[in-house]
Protein backbone atom coordinates (compact mmCIF):
# COMPACT_ATOMS: atom_id res chain seq x y z
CA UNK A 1 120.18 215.96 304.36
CA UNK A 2 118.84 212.33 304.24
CA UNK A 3 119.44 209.20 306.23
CA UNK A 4 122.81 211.46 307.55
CA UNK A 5 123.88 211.68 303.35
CA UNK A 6 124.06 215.28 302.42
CA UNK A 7 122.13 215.80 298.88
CA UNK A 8 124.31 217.52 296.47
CA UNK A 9 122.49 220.49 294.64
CA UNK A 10 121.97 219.60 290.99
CA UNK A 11 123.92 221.20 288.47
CA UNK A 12 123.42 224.75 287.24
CA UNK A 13 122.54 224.67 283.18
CA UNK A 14 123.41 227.91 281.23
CA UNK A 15 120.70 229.11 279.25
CA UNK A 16 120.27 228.52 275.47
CA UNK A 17 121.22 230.88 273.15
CA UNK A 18 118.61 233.25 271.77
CA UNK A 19 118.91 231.45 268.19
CA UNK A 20 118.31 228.15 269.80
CA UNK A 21 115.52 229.12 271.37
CA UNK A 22 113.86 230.53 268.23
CA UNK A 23 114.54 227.71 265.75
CA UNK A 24 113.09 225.08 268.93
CA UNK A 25 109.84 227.70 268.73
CA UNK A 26 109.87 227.77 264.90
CA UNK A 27 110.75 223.95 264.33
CA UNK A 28 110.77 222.22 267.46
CA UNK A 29 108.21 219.98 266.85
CA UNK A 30 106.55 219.21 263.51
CA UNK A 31 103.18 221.16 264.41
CA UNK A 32 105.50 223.99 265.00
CA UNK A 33 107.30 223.45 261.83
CA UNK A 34 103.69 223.02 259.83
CA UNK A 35 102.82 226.27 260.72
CA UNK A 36 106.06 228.54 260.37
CA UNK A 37 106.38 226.94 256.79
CA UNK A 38 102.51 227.69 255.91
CA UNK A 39 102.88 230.99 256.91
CA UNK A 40 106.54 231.37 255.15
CA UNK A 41 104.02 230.27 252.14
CA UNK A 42 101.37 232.80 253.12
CA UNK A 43 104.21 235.67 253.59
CA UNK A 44 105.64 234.80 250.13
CA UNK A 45 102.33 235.35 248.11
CA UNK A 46 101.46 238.00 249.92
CA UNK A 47 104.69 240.16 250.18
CA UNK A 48 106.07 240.35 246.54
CA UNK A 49 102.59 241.85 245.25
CA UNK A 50 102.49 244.31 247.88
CA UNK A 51 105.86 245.53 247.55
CA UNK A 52 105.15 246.05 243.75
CA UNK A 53 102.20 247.99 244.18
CA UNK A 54 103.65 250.02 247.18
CA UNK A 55 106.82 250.43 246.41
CA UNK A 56 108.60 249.17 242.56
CA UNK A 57 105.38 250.03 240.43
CA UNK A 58 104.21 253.04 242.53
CA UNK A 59 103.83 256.80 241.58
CA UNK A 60 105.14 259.35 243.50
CA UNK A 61 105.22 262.90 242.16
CA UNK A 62 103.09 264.07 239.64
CA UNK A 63 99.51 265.10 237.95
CA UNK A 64 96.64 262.55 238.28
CA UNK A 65 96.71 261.28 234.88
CA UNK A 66 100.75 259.88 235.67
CA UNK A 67 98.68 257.52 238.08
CA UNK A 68 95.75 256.18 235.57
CA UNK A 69 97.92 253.58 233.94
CA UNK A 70 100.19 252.65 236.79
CA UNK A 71 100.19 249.24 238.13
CA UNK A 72 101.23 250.36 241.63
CA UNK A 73 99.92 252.65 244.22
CA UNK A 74 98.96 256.62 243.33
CA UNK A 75 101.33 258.56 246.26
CA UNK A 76 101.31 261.58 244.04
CA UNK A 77 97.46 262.09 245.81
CA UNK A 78 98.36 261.61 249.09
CA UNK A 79 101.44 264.77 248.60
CA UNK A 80 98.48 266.23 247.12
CA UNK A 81 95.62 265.95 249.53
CA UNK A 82 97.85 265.39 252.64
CA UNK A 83 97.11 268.46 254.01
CA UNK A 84 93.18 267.92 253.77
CA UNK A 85 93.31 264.87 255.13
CA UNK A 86 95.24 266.14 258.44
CA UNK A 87 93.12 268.92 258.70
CA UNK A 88 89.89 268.55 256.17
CA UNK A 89 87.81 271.29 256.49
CA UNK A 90 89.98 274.01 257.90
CA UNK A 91 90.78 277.41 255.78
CA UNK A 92 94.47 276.18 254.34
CA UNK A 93 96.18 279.44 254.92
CA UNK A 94 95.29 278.78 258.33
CA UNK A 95 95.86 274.87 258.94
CA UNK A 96 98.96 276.12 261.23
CA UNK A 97 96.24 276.15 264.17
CA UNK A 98 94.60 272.42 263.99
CA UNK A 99 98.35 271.42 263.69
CA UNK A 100 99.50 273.34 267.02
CA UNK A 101 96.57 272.30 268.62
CA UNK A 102 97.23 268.78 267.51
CA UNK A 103 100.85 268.69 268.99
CA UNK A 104 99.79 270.18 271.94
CA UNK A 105 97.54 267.48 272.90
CA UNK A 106 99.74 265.07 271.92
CA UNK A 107 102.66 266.63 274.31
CA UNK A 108 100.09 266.38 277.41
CA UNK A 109 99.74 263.01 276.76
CA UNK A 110 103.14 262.33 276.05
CA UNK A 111 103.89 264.24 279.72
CA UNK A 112 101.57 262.11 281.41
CA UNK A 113 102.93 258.90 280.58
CA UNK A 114 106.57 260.03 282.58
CA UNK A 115 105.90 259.11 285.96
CA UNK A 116 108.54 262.13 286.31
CA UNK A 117 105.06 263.87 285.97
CA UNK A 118 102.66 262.82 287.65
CA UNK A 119 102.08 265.54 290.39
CA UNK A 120 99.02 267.89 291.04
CA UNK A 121 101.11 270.43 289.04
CA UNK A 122 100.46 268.24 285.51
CA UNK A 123 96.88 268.78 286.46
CA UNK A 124 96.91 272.83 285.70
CA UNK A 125 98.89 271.72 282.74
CA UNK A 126 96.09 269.84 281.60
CA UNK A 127 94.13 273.17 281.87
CA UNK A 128 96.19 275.61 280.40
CA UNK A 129 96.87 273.19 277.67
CA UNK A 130 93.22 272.02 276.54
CA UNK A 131 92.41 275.67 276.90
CA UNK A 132 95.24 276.32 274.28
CA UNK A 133 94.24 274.12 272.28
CA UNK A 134 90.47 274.77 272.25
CA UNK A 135 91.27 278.77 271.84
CA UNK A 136 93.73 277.56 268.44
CA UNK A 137 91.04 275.71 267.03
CA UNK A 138 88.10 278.19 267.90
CA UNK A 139 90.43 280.82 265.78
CA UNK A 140 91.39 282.81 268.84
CA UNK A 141 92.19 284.91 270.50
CA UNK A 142 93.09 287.37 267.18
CA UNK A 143 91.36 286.06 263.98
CA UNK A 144 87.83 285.32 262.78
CA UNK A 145 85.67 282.55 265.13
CA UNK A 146 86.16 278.91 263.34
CA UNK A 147 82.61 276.88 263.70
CA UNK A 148 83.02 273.19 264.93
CA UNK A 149 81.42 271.88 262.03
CA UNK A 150 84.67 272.94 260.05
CA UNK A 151 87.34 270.89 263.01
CA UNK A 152 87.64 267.73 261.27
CA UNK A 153 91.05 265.16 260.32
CA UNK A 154 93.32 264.06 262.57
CA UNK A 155 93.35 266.93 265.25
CA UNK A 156 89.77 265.85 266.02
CA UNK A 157 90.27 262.56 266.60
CA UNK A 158 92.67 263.62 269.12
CA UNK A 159 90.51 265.71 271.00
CA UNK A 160 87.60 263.41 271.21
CA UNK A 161 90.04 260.43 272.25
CA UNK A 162 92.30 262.57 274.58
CA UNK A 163 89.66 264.60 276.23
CA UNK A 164 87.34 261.39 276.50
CA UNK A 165 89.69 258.93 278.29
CA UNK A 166 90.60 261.95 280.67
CA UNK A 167 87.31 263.77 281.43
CA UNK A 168 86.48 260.21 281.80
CA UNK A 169 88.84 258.97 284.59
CA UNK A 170 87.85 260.69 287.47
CA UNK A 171 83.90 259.57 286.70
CA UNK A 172 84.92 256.06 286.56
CA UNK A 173 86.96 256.25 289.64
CA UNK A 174 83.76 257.77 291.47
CA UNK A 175 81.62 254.52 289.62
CA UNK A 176 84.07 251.95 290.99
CA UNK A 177 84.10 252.98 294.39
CA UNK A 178 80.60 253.84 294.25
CA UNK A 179 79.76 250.11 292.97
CA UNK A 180 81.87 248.78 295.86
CA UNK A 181 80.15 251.15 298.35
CA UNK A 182 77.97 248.88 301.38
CA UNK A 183 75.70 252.09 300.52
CA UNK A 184 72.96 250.03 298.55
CA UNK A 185 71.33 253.20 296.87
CA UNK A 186 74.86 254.62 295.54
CA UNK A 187 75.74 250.81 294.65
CA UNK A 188 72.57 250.48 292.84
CA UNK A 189 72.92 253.61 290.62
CA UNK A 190 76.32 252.97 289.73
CA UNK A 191 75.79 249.44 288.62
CA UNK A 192 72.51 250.71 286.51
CA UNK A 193 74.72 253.24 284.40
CA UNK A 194 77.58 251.28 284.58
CA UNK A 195 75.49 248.42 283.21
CA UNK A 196 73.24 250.38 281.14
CA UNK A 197 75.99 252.39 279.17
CA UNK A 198 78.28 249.44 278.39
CA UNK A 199 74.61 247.14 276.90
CA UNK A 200 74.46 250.00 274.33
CA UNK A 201 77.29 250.67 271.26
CA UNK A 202 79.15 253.91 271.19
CA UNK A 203 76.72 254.96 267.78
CA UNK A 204 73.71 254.44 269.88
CA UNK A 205 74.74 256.80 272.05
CA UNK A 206 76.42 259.26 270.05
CA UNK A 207 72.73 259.61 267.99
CA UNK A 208 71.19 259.85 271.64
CA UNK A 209 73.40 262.84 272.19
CA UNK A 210 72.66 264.15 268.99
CA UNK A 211 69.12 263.84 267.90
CA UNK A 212 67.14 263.40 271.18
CA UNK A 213 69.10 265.38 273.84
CA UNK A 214 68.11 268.84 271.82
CA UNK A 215 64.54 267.31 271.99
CA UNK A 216 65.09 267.41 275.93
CA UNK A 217 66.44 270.95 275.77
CA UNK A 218 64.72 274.03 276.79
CA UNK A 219 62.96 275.60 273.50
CA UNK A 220 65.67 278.26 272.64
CA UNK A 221 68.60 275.93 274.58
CA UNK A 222 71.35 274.28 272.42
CA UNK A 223 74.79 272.61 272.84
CA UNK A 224 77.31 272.52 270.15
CA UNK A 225 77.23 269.32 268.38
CA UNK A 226 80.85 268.43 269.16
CA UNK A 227 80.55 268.82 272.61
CA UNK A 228 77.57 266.94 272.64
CA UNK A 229 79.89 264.05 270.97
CA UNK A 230 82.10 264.54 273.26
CA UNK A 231 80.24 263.91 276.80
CA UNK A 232 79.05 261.55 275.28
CA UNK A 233 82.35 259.66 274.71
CA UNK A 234 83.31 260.44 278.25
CA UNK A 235 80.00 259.21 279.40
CA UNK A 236 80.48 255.60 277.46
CA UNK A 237 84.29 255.70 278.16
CA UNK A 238 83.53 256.09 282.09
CA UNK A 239 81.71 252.80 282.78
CA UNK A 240 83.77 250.52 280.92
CA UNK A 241 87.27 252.15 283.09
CA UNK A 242 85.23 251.95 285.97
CA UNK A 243 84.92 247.91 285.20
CA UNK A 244 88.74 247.87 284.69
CA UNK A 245 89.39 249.77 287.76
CA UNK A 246 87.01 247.89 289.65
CA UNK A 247 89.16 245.00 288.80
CA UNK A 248 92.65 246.35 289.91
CA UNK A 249 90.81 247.37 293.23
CA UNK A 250 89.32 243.36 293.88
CA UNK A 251 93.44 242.74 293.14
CA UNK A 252 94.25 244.60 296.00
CA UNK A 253 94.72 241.86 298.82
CA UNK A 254 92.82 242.99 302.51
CA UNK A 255 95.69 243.38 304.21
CA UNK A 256 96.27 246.44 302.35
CA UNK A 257 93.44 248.45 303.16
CA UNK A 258 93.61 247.06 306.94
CA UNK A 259 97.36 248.13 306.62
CA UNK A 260 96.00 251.86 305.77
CA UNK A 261 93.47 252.07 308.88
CA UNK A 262 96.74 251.10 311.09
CA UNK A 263 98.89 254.18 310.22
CA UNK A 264 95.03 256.56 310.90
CA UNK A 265 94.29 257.24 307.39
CA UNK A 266 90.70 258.02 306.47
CA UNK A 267 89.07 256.23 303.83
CA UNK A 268 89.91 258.87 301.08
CA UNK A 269 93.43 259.06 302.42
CA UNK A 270 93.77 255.52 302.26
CA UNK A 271 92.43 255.19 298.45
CA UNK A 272 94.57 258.36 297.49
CA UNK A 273 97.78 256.84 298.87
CA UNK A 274 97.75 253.29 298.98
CA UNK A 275 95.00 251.72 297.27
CA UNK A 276 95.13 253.16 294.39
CA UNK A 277 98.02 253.35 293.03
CA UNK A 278 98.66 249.46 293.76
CA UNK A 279 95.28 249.12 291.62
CA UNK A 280 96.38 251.22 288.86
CA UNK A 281 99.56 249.30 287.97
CA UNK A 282 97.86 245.86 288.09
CA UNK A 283 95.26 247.53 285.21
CA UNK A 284 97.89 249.57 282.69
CA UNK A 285 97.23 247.28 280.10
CA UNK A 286 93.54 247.39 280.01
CA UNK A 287 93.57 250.87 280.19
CA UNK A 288 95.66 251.23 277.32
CA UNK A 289 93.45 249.14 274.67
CA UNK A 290 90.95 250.68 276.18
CA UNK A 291 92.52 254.02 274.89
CA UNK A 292 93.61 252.30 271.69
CA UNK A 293 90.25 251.44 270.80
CA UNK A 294 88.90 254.94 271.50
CA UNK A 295 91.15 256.20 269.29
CA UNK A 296 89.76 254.09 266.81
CA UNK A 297 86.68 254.39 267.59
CA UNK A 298 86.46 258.36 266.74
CA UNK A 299 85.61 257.40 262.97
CA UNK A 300 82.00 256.61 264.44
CA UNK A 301 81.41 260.59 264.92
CA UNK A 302 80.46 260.01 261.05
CA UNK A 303 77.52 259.50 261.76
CA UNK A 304 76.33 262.59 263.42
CA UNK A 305 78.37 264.53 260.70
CA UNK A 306 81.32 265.31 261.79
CA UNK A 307 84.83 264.50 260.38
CA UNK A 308 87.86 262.38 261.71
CA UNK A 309 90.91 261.56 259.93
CA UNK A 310 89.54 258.37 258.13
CA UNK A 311 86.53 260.26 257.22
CA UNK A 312 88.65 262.88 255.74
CA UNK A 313 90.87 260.52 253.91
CA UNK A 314 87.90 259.10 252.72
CA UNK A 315 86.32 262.46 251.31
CA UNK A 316 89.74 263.38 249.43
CA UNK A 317 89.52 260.32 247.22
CA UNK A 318 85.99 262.06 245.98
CA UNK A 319 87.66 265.44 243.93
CA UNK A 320 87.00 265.11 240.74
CA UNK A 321 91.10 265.51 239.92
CA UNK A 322 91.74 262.79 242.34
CA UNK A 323 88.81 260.17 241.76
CA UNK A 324 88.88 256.91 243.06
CA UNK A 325 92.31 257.06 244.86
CA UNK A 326 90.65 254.93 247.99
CA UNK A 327 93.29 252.34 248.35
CA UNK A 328 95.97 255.14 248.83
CA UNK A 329 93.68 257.44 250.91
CA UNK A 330 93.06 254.14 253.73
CA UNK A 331 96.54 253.13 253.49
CA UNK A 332 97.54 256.26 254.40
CA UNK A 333 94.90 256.65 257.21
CA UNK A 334 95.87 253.24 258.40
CA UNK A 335 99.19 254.11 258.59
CA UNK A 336 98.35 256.97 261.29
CA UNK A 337 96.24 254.89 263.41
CA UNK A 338 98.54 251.77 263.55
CA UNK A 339 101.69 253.99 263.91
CA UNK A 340 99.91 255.51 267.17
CA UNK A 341 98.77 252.08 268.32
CA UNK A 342 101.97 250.82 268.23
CA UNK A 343 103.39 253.73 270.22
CA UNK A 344 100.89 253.40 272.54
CA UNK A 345 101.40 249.56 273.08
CA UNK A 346 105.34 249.68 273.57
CA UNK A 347 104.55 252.62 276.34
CA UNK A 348 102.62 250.24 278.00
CA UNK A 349 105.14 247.46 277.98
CA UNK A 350 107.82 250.20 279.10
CA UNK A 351 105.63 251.15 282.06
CA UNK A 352 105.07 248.15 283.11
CA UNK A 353 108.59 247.57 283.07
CA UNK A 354 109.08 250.82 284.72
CA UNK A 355 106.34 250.34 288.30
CA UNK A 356 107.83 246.82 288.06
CA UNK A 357 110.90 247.88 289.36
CA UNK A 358 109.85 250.56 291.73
């Protein structure tokens, strides 16, 4: 009310339609309408060639010479070699184990995401599973012992990236409480490897763990070289989620923790309960390109001679029947990784969605 005149609210607009709203974003303004018709041009000589060469002009089925004069792409190898490049290495008749062990990882990470599961009882889940999974790929518990150096294609890459990003979350929690300790010595050391580990690239330290940590060994002492790969992975992975972690925790106003030593609860209580899970929500993003890029980042176990599912699809375009077949072979690998990545991105958006509403 002013000068005894009561102000009538302003009128409620509806919405535009969707369509509206797109065409304004497209062509709303000529910058806007400069770029949507440069890339219309860009999609338009890009597009028709690669929908010959995948698709109209492409082989399918078929012997290797069917794809020597074809102007498309050579899909006959990848029926052929599909199986190698899940699995590589493995004996064929046996390829039933890197593929159970596969899915099984896949359906504990699958179960984690459901905030239906996440209870302590997911955690001996976790143990039974990895253990079942480890035990398939060993060749146990009834036929002859598989050596790591033959786990290779797409069920390692799994391992390394699931086992990494979990063996790795409960170290980074421990770093990002540790670098927000007022203890000064536990501060210190968690900022040095924190620090330390994320100034160095993931190949530095995978050589570290494999050509001078059996220098530091006991003479007679050795460690597999895939499990050397892999604490090393959850070594690297720990410091940079103990940076994103540290983040959600700064988000966490001080009300909330003085909140927490009102209702009695100890400082472990208090991050278990309430700090916490506030400071995981705000960070779900981050943590999941930081997962993506693990995932990705698994082709780097290369160089210490072991085999993920690029590598593989790599090595099958080398048979002499199949020579040259490189373009199929990383199409096909890229296919995987972006299919995955995708999946992996719309779970975060549908979590988000998800703690939003709780």
């Amino acid at each position: 009310m002013t000068d005894g005149v009561l102000q009538s609210a302003p009128p409620l607009t509806s919405p535009r339609p969707r369509w509206q709203r797109l065409w304004a974003g497209l062509f709303g303004t000529p910058l806007n309408a400069a770029v949507t018709l440069c890339c219309l041009a860009l999609l338009g000589w890009v597009v028709p060639p690669l929908l010959r060469w995948t698709l109209l002009d492409a082989v399918w089925v078929g012997p290797a010479d069917r794809c020597s004069d074809a102007a498309g792409a050579c899909w006959a190898f990848i029926g052929e070699k599909l199986r190698y490049i899940l699995f590589g290495f493995y004996d064929q008749d046996r390829q039933w184990r890197p593929a159970a062990a596969g899915a099984i990882l896949l359906a504990l990470a699958g179960l984690s995401g459901m905030p239906l599961f996440w209870r302590r009882a997911t955690l001996g889940l976790w143990l039974f599973g990895l253990a079942a999974a480890l035990l398939l790929l060993t060749g146990g518990p009834a036929g002859p012992a598989v050596p790591t150096e033959r786990w290779s294609g797409l069920p390692v890459s799994l391992l390394l990236a699931v086992v990494g990003l979990v063996g790795a979350f409960p170290l980074a929690v421990l770093l990002a409480l540790a670098r927000r300790s007022s203890m000064g010595g536990v501060r210190t050391l968690a900022v040095l490897f924190i620090e330390v580990t994320r100034g160095v690239p993931l190949i530095a330290v995978l050589y570290v763990a494999t050509l001078l940590l059996p220098l530091m060994l006991p003479a007679g002492a050795a460690i597999d070289k895939l499990l050397r790969a892999q604490i090393a992975i959850v070594l690297f992975v720990s410091a940079y989620l103990a940076e994103i972690l540290r983040a959600g925790l700064q988000s966490i106003p001080a009300g909330q923790y003085e909140a927490a030593q009102a209702l009695g609860l100890g400082y472990w209580q208090s991050m278990r309960l309430v700090i916490l899970p506030q400071a995981l929500r705000t960070v779900i993003p981050s943590i999941v390109t930081l997962a993506i890029g693990l995932f990705q980042d698994t082709t780097l176990i290369i160089v210490i001679g072991l085999f993920d599912l690029l590598n593989t699809a790599r090595t099958a375009a080398k048979d002499p029947a199949w020579l040259g077949f490189y373009d199929e072979a990383f199409s096909f690998a890229a296919l995987i990784y972006l299919t995955v990545c995708v999946i992996a991105s719309r779970y975060s958006l549908w979590l988000e969605r998800r703690l939003r509403r709780c």
